[in-house]
Protein backbone atom coordinates (compact mmCIF):
# COMPACT_ATOMS: atom_id res chain seq x y z
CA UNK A 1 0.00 0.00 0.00
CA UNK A 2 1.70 3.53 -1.32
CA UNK A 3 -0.10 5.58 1.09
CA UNK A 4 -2.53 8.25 0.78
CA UNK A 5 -1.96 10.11 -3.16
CA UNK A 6 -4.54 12.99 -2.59
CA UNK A 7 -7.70 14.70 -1.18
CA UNK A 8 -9.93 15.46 -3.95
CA UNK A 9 -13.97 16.85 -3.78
CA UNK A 10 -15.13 14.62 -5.92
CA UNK A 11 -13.83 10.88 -7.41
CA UNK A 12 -15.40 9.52 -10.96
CA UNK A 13 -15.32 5.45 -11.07
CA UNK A 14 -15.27 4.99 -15.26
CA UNK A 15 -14.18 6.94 -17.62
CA UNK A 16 -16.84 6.80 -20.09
CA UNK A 17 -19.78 8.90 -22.04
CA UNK A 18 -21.03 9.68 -18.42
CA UNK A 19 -17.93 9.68 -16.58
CA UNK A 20 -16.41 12.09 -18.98
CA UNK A 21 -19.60 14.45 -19.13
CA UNK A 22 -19.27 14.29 -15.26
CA UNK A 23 -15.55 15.51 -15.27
CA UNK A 24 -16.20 18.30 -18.17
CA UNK A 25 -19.31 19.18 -15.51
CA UNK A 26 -17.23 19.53 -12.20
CA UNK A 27 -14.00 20.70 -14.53
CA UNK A 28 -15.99 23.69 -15.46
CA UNK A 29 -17.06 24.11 -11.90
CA UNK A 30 -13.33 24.57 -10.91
CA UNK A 31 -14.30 21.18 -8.36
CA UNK A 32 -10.48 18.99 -7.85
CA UNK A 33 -11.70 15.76 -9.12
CA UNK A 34 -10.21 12.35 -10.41
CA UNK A 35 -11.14 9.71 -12.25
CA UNK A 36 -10.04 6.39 -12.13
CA UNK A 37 -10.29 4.19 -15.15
CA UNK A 38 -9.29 0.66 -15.33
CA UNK A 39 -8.61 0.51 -18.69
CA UNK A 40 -5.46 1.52 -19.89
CA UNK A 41 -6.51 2.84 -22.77
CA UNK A 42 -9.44 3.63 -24.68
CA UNK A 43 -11.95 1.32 -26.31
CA UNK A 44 -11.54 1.75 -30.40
CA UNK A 45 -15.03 0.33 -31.45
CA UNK A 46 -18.45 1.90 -31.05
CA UNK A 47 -21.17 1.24 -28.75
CA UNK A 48 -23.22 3.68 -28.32
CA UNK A 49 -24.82 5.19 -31.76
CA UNK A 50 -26.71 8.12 -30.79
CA UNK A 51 -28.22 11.39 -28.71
CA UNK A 52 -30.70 13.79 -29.06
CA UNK A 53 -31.86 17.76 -28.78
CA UNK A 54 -31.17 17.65 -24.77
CA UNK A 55 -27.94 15.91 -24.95
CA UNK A 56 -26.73 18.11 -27.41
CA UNK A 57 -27.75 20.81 -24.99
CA UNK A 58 -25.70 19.27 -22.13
CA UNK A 59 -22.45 19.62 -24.94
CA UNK A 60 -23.27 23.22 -25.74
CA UNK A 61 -23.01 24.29 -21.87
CA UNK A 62 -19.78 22.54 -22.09
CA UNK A 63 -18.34 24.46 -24.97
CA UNK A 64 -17.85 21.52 -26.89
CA UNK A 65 -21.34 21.45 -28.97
CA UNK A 66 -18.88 22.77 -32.08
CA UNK A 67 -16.76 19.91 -31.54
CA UNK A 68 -19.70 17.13 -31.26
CA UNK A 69 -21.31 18.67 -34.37
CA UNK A 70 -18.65 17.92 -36.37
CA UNK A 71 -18.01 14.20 -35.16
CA UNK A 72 -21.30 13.71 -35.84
CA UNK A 73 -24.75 13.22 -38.50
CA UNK A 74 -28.17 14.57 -38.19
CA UNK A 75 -30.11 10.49 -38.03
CA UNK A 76 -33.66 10.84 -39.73
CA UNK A 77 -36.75 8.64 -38.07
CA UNK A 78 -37.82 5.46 -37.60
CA UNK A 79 -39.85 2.86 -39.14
CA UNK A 80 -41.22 -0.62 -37.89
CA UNK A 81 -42.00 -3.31 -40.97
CA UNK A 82 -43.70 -6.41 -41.12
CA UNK A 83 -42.21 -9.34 -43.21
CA UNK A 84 -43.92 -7.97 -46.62
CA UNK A 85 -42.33 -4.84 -45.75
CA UNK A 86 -45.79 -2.87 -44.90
CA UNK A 87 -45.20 0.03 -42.11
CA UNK A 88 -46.50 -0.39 -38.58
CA UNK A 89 -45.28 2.25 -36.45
CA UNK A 90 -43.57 5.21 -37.37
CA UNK A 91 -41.26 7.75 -35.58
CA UNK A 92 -40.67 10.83 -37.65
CA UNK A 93 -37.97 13.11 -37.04
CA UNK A 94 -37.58 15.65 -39.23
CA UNK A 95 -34.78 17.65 -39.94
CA UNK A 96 -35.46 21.17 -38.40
CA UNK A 97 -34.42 22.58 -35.11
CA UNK A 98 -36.18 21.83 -31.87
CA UNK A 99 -37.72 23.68 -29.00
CA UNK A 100 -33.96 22.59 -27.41
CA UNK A 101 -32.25 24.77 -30.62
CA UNK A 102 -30.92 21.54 -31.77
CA UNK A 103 -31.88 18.48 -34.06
CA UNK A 104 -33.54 15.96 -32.21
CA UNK A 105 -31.24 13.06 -33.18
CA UNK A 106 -27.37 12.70 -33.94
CA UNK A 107 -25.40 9.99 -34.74
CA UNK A 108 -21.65 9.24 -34.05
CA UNK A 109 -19.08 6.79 -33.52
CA UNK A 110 -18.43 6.64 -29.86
CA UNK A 111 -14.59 6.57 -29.90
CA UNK A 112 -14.67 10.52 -31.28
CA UNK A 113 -17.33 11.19 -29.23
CA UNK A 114 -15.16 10.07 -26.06
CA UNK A 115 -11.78 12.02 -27.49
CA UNK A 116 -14.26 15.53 -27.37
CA UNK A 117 -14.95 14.43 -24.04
CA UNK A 118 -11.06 13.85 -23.26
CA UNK A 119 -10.30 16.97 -24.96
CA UNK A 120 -12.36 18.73 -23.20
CA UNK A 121 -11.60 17.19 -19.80
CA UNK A 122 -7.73 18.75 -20.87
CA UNK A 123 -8.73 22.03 -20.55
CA UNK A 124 -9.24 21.79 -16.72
CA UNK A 125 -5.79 21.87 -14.30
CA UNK A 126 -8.53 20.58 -11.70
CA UNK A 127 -9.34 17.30 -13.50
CA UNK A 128 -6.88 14.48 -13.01
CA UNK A 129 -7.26 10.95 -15.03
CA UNK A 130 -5.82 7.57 -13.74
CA UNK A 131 -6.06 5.46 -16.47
CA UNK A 132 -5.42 1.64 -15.77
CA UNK A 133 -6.32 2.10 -12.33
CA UNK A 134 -8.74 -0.65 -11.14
CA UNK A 135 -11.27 0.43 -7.77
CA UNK A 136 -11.04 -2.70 -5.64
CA UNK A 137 -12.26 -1.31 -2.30
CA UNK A 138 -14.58 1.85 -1.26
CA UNK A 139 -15.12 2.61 2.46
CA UNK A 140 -16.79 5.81 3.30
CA UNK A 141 -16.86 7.51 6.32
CA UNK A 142 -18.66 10.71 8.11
CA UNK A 143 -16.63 12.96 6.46
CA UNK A 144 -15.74 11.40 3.02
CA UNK A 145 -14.41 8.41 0.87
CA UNK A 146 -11.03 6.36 0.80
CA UNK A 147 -10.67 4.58 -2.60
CA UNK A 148 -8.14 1.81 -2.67
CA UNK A 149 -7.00 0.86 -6.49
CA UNK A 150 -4.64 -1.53 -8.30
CA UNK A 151 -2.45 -0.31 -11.11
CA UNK A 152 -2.27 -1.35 -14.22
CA UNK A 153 -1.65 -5.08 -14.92
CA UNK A 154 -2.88 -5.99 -10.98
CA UNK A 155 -0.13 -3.91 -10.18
CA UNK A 156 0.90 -2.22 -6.50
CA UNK A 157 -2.27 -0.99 -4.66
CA UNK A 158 -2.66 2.32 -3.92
CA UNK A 159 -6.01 5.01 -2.47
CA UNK A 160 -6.95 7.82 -2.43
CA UNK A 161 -9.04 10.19 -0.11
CA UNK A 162 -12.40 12.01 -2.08
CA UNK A 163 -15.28 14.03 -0.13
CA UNK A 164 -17.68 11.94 -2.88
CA UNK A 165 -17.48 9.14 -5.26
CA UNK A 166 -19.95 8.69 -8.16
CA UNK A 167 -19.38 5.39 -9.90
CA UNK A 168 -20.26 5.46 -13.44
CA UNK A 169 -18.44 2.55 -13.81
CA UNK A 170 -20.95 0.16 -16.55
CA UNK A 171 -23.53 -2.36 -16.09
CA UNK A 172 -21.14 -4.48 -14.01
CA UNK A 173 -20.62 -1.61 -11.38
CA UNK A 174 -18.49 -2.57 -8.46
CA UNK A 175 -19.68 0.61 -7.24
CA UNK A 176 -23.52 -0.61 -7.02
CA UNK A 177 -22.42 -3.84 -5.51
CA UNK A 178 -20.35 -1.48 -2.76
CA UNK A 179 -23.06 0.27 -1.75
CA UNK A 180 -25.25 -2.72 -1.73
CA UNK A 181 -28.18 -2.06 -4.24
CA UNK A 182 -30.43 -4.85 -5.38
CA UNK A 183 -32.15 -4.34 -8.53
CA UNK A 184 -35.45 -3.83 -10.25
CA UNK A 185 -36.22 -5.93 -13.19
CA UNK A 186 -38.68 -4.40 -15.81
CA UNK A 187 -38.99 -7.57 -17.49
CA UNK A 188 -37.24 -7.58 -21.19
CA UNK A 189 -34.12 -10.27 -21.56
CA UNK A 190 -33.14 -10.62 -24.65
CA UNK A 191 -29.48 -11.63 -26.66
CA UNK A 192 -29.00 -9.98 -29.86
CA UNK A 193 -26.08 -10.24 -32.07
CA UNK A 194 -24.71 -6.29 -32.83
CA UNK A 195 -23.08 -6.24 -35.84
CA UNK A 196 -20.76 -3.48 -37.09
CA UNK A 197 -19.83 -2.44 -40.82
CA UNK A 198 -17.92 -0.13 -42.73
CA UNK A 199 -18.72 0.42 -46.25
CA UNK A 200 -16.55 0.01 -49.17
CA UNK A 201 -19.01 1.52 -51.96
CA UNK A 202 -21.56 4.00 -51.56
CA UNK A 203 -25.26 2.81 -50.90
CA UNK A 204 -27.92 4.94 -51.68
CA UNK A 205 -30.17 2.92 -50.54
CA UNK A 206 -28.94 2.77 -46.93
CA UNK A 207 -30.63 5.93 -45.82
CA UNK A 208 -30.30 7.36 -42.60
CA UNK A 209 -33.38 6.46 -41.21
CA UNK A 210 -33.86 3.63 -39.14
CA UNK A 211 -35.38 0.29 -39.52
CA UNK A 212 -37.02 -2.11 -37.48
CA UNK A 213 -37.78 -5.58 -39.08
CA UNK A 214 -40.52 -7.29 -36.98
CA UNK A 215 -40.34 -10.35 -37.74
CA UNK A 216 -40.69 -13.08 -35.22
CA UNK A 217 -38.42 -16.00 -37.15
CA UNK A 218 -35.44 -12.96 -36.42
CA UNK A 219 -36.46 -9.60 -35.52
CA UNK A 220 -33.74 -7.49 -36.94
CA UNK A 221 -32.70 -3.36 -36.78
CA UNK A 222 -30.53 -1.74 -39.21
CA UNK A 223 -28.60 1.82 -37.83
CA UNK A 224 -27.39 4.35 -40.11
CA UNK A 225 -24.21 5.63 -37.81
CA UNK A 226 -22.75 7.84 -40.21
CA UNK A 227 -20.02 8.36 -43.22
CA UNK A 228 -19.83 5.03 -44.05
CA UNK A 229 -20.81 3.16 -40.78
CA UNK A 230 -23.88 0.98 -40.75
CA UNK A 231 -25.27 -1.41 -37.81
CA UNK A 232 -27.36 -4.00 -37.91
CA UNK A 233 -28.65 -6.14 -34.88
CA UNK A 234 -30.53 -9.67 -35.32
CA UNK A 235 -32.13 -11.51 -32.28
CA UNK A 236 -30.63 -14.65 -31.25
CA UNK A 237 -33.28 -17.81 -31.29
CA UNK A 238 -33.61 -20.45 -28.51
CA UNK A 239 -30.92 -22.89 -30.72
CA UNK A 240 -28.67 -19.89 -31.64
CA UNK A 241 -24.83 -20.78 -30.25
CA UNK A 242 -23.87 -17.45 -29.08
CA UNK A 243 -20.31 -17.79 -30.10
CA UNK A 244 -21.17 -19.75 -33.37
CA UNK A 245 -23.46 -16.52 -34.73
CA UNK A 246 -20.45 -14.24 -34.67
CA UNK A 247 -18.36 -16.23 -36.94
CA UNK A 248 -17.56 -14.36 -39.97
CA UNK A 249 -19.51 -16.66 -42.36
CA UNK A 250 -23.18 -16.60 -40.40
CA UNK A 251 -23.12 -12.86 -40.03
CA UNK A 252 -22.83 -12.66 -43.85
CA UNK A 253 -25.45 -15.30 -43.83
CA UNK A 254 -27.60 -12.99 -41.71
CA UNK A 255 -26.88 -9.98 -43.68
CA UNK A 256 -27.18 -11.55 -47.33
CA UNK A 257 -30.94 -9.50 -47.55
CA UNK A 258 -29.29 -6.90 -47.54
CA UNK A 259 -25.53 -6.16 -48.20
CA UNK A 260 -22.53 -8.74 -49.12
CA UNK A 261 -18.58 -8.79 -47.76
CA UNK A 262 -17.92 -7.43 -51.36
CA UNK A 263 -19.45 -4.22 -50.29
CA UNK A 264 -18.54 -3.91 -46.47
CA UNK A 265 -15.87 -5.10 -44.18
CA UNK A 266 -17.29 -6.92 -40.73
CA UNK A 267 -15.45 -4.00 -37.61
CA UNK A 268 -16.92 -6.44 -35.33
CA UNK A 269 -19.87 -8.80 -34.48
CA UNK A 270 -20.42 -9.51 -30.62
CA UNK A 271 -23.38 -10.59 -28.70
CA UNK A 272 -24.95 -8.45 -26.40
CA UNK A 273 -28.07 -9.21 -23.87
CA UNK A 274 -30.35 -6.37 -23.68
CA UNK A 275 -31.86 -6.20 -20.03
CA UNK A 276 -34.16 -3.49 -18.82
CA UNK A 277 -33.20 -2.71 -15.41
CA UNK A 278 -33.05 0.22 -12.43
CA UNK A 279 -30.76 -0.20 -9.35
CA UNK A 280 -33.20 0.29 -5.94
CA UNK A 281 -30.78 2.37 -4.34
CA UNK A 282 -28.52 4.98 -6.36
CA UNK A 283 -26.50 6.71 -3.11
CA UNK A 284 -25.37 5.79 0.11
CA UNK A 285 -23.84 8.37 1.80
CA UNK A 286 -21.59 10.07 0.15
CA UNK A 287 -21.04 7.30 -2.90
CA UNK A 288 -23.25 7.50 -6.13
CA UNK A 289 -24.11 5.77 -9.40
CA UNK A 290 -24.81 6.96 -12.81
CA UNK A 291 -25.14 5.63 -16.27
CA UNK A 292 -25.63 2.16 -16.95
CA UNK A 293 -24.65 1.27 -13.25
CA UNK A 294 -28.06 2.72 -12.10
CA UNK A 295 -30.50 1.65 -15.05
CA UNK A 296 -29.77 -0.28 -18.15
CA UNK A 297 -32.05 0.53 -20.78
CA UNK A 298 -32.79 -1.65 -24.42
CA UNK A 299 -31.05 0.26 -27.07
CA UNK A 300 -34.67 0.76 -29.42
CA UNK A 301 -34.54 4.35 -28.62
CA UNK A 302 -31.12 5.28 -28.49
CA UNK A 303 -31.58 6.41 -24.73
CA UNK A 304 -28.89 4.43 -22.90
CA UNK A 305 -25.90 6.80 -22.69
CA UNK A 306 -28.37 9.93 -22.96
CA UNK A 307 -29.77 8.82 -19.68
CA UNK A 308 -26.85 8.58 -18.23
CA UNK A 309 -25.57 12.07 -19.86
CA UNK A 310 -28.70 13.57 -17.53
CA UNK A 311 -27.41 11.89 -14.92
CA UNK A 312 -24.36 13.22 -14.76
CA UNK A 313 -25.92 16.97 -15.49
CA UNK A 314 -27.78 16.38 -12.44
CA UNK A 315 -26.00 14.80 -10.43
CA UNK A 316 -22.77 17.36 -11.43
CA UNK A 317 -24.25 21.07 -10.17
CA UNK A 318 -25.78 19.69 -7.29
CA UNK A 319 -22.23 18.45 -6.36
CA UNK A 320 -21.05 21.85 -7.03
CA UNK A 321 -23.19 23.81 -4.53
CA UNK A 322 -22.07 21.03 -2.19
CA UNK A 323 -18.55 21.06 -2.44
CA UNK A 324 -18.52 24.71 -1.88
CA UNK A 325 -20.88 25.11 1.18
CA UNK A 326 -23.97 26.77 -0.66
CA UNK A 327 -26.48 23.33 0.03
CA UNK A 328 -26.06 21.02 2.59
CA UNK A 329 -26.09 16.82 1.85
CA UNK A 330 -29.76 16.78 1.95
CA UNK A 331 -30.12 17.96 -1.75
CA UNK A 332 -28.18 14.27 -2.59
CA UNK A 333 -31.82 13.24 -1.79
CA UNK A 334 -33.23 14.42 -4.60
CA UNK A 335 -30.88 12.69 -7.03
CA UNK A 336 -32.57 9.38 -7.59
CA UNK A 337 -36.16 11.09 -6.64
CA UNK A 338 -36.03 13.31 -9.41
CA UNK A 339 -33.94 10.64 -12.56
CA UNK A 340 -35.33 7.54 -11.70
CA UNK A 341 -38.91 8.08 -12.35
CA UNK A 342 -37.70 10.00 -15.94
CA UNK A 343 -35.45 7.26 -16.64
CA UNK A 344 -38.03 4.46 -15.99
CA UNK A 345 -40.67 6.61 -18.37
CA UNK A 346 -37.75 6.07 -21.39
CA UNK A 347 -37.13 2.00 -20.34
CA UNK A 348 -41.30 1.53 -20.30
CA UNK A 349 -41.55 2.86 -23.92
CA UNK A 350 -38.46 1.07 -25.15
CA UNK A 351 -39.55 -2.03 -23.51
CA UNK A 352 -42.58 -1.54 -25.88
CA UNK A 353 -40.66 -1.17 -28.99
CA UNK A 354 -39.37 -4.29 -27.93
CA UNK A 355 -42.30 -6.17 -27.95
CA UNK A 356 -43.25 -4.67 -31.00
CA UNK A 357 -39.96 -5.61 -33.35
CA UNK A 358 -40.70 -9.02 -31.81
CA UNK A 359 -43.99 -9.37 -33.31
CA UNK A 360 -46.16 -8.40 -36.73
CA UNK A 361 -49.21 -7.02 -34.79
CA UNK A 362 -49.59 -3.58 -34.94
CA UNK A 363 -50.93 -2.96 -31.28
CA UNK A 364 -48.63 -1.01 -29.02
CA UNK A 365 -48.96 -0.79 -24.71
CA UNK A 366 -51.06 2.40 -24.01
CA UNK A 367 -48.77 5.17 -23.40
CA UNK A 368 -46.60 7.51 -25.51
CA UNK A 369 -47.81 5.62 -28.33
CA UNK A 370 -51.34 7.26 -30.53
CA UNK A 371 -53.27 5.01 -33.03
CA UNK A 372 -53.61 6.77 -36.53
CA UNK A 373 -56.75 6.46 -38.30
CA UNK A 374 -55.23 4.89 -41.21
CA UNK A 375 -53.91 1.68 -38.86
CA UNK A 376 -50.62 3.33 -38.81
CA UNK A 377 -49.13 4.01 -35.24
CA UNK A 378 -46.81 6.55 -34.26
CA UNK A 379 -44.43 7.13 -31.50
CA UNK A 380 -43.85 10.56 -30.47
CA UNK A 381 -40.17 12.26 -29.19
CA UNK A 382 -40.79 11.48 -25.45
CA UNK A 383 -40.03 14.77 -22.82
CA UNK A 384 -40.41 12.66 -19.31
CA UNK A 385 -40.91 15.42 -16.21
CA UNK A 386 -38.20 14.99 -13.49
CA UNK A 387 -39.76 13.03 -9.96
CA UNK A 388 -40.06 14.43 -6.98
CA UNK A 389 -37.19 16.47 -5.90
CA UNK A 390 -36.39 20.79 -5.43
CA UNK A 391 -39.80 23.19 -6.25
CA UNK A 392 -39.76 26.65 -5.67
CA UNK A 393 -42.72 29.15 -6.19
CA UNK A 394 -45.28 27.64 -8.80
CA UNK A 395 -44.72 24.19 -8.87
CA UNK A 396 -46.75 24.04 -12.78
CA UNK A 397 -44.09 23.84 -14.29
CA UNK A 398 -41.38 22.28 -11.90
CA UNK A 399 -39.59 19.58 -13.35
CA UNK A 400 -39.88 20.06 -17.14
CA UNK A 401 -37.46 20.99 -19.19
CA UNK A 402 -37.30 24.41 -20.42
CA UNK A 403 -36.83 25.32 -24.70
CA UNK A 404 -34.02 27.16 -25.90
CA UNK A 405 -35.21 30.20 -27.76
CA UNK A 406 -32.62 32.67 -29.71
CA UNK A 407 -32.91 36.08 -27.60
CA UNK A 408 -33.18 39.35 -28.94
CA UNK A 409 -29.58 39.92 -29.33
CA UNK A 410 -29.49 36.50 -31.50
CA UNK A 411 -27.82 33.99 -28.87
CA UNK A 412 -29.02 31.26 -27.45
CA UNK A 413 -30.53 31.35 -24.30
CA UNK A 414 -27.95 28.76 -22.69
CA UNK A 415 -25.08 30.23 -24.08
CA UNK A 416 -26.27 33.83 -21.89
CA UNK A 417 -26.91 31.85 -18.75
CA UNK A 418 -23.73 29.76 -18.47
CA UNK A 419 -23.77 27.29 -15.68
CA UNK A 420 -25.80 29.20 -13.35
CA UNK A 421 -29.72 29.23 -12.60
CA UNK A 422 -31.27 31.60 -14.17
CA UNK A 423 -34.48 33.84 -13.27
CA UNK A 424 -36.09 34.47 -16.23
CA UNK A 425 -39.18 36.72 -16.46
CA UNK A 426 -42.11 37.81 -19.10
CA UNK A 427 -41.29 40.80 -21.02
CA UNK A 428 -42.15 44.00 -18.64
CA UNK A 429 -41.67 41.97 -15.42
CA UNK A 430 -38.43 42.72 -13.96
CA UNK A 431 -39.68 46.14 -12.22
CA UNK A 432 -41.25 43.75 -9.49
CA UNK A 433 -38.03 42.98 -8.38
CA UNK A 434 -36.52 45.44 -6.13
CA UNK A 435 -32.64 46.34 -6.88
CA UNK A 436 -31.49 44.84 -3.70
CA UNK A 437 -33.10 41.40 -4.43
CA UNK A 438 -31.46 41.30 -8.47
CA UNK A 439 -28.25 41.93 -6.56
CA UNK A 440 -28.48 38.95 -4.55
CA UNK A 441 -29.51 37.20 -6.85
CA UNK A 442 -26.28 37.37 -8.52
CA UNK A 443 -24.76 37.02 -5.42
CA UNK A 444 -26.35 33.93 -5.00
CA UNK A 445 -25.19 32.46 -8.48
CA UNK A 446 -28.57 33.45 -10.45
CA UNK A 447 -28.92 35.21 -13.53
CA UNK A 448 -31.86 37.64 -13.77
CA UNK A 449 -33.54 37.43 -17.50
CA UNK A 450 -36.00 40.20 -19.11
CA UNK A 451 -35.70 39.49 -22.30
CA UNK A 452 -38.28 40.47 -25.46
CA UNK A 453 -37.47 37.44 -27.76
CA UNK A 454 -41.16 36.70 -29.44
CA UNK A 455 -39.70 32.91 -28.90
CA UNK A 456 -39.53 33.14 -25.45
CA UNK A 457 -42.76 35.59 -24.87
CA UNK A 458 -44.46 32.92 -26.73
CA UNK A 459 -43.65 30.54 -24.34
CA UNK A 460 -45.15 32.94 -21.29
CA UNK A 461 -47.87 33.77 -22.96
CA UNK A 462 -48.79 30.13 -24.18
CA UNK A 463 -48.18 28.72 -20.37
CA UNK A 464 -50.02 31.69 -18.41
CA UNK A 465 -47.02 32.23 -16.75
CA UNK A 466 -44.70 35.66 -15.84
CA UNK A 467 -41.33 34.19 -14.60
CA UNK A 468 -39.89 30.79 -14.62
CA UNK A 469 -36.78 29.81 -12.28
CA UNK A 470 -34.75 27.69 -14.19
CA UNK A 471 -31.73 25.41 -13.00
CA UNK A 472 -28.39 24.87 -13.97
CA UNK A 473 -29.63 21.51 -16.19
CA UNK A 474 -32.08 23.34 -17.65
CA UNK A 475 -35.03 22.15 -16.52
CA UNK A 476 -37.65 24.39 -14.12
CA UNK A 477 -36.74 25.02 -10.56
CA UNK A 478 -39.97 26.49 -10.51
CA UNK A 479 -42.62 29.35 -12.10
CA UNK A 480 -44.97 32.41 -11.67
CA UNK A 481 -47.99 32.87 -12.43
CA UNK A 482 -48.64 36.53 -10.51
CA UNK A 483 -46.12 38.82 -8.24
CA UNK A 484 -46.70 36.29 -5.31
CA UNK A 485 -45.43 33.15 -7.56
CA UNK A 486 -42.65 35.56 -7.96
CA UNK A 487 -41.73 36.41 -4.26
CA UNK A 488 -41.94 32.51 -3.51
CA UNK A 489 -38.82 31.99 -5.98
CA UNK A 490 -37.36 35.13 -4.56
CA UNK A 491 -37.24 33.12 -0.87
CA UNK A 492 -36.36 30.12 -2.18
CA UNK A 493 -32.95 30.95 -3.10
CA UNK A 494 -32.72 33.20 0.08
C-alpha cells in the first residue's frame, strides 16, 4: 500500500460517455476531481450510436457542442416493418431545429465522441485521469471516501481520499455492488447479435433512417451511424450458439438480404443481452451511481448513454453547490427522486418497442404511443418530467425541461446563462423585483432574465405564466404565475 496520493472533492469510477460528461461538468465548476479508469486505454469500437436535442444541450453548456457537431450526422426517423415490408409504427424526425435549438437526433461513432470528451476534460488543471487504475475497495466515512485501487496489470495498490465518489463505472458496477443495491427488473431479456460495418461503396439505398424488421423468425434493426458506418442487430433464437453466430460466415449469412462482404468489411460482431433494469438504491452516503450502473435501458430508442448524460448533469451542479458550502447533503436526496422516475418513463416505452420488433401485430402498450386512423401508429419524441425532488414558487411547471429560444440579441438562451440558474421573467416583469433582491440574486449564483425574444414571450404567454426559475440543467426550478409566484422563488434561493 503507497499511502494516501490525494484529497480530492469529488472521485469519478469509469471513464466513459457519463464519466467524462461528469468531469467536463465539475471541470468547469473549478471542483479537484479524479477519475479512475481501469482501462489503460481507450476502447476503439463503437457502442453507443446516438443522442438527441437535450444531450446536445448538455455539450453546448460545455463548450464543446462545435466539436460534437462535427463528429457527428443529423439520423432521420424510424420505421417498424412487417415481413412484406408494410409500415406499422412510425417515428418521424424531421430535420429542423427543436424547442432545445438543436436536431432531435445525432449519430456518431463513440470513440470521437469520447476524445471531445477527453479533450475537453484537458482544458481543466482541476481534472486528473488515472487510467489503468482498477477500484477494488470503497469505504466511506462521516466525512468522506477512501478509494483503494490496483495499477495497471494488478499492479501495487494504492487510495486515495475524495469528499464523494460517483461510480459510473458500466452495467457491471463494483460501485452498485459497494453500496449494496439490489435491482429492479422491468422484465425484457433478450441476446442480440450487434453487428458493425464499414462500407466500401456508396449505398444509396442505406438511408439514414432507421429500420425495425418485426419479424418473429429474427427480428432485426438496421442503424445508419454515419459516413460510411452501418449497424445491424438480429435476435438470437432459442438454438442460436452465441459464439457460433459471430463467426464471420453466419453474419454474412444474416446480412445476405441486404448487403454482401464485397461491399462492407465486418469491424466487429459480438453478442450483447439487452436487459431493462433500475438499481433500488442509487447513493449511500456520500457514494453515487450513474449511467448504466443505475438503469440499463434496451437500445430501441437510443436512450442508454443519454440517460446517463442527464445523470451526470444532475447529479454534477448539485455536487457543485455542495462542495462549496452553498447546500447542505440533503439535496443528494433528490438525485434518484427526481432521474429515476424519468429514466423508468424512457425504459417503459423502449420495452414496448421491444415487444413490437418481436412481433407483426400492430398494437402497441397504451402510453406515448397514438393510433392513426389509417392503422398506422406513431411514437412521439418522449419529454419525461423529473420526480419528486427541489420546487420553488409555482410548482406548474417544476420539473420540465425548459426550450431554448434565440434572444433578442441573437444567442441562445444557454449560451447567456452559463452554468448558473437563471431567473427568467415575461417581457415587462423585472420592475417587481426590487434592486437589492437582483443583486443577490447574482450574489447567489442566479442570472436575472428580461428578455423580449417573441420565442420566449411565446412561451409565457402560451403557459399563463410571468417568470420561470430555471436550474443549472435546464429544466424548471420552478414558475410564476402573478407577483406572489414571484416572491416565492425570490425566498427560495434566500
Amino acid at each position: 500500500m503507497s499511502g494516501l496520493d490525494g484529497t480530492y472533492d469529488v472521485a469519478i469510477i469509469g471513464l466513459g460517455p457519463v464519466g467524462g460528461t461528469l468531469a467536463n461538468i465539475l471541470g468547469g465548476y473549478g471542483i479537484k476531481t479524479v477519475i479512475l479508469e481501469r482501462q489503460p486505454i481507450a476502447y476503439h469500437l463503437p457502442r453507443a450510436v446516438s443522442f438527441d436535442d437535450e444531450i446536445m444541450r448538455v455539450f453546448q453548456s460545455l463548450g464543446l457542442a462545435d466539436a460534437m457537431h462535427k463528429i457527428s450526422y443529423v439520423g432521420e426517423g424510424v420505421v417498424f416493418v412487417d415481413g412484406s415490408g408494410a409500415v406499422l409504427v412510425t417515428w418521424p424526425r424531421p430535420k429542423v431545429l427543436s424547442p432545445n435549438g438543436w436536431y432531435v437526433n445525432y449519430r456518431f461513432h463513440q470513440p470521437a465522441l469520447e476524445k471531445v470528451l477527453g479533450d475537453g476534460m484537458a482544458r481543466y488543471d482541476c481534472v486528473t485521469t488515472l487510467v489503468g487504475s482498477e477500484v477494488i475497495g470503497i469505504d466511506q466515512d462521516e466525512n468522506g471516501v477512501t478509494l483503494t485501487y490496483l495499477g495497471s496489470g494488478g499492479g501495487e495498490a494504492g487510495a486515495l481520499r475524495a469528499a464523494f465518489v460517483v461510480g459510473c463505472d458500466g452495467a457491471n458496477s463494483f460501485t452498485r455492488a459497494a453500496i449494496g443495491s439490489g435491482i429492479d427488473d422491468l422484465g425484457f431479456n433478450e441476446s442480440w447479435v450487434v453487428v458493425d460495418l464499414l462500407l466500401k461503396k456508396e449505398r444509396q439505398d442505406l438511408t439514414q433512417q432507421s429500420v425495425h424488421y418485426c419479424e418473429p423468425e429474427r427480428s432485426a434493426t438496421y442503424v445508419y451511424i454515419g459516413g460510411g458506418r452501418r449497424r445491424w442487430e438480429f435476435r438470437l433464437q432459442p438454438g442460436d450458439d452465441p459464439v457460433r453466430i459471430t463467426e464471420a460466415e453466419n453474419i454474412w449469412r444474416l446480412l445476405e438480404r441486404w448487403i454482401g462482404p464485397d461491399e462492407a468489411a465486418l469491424e466487429r460482431a459480438v453478442v450483447y443481452t439487452f436487459r431493462s433494469l433500475v438499481a433500488k438504491e442509487w447513493r449511500r452516503g456520500r457514494v453515487m451511481i450513474a449511467g448504466d450502473a443505475a438503469h440499463q435501458t434496451p437500445p430501441f430508442m437510443g436512450q442508454g448513454m443519454c440517460s446517463g448524460i442527464r445523470d451526470a448533469y444532475n447529479l454534477g451542479w448539485k455536487l457543485d453547490r455542495i462542495v462549496k458550502g452553498r447546500a447542505s447533503l440533503e439535496m443528494l436526496k433528490t438525485y434518484q427522486s427526481e432521474r429515476d422516475p424519468h429514466v423508468r418513463a424512457f425504459i417503459e416505452l423502449t420495452v414496448q418497442m421491444g415487444q413490437v420488433i418481436n412481433t407483426t401485430a400492430s398494437a402497441l402498450a397504451a402510453g406515448n404511443v397514438a393510433d392513426l386512423m389509417d392503422g398506422r401508429q406513431k411514437i412521439s419524441q418522449l419529454r419525461p418530467r423529473l420526480g419528486p425532488g427541489l420546487r420553488a414558487g409555482g410548482a406548474a411547471w417544476a420539473g420540465h425541461l425548459f426550450p431554448q429560444p434565440r434572444l433578442s440579441s441573437g444567442a441562445m438562451l444557454d449560451d447567456r446563462i452559463g452554468d448558473r440558474s437563471a431567473l427568467i421573467l415575461k417581457n415587462g416583469y423585472r420592475k417587481l423585483l426590487p434592486a437589492e433582491v437582483q443583486t443577490e440574486a447574482a450574489e447567489n449564483g442566479f442570472m436575472v432574465i428580461e428578455d423580449a425574444s417573441p420565442e420566449l414571450q411565446d412561451w409565457f404567454e402560451n403557459n399563463g405564466q410571468i417568470a420561470v426559475m430555471l436550474r443549472p440543467d435546464r429544466y424548471i426550478l420552478g414558475s410564476a404565475t402573478d407577483e406572489e409566484d414571484l416572491k416565492d422563488n425570490v425566498r427560495f434561493w434566500r
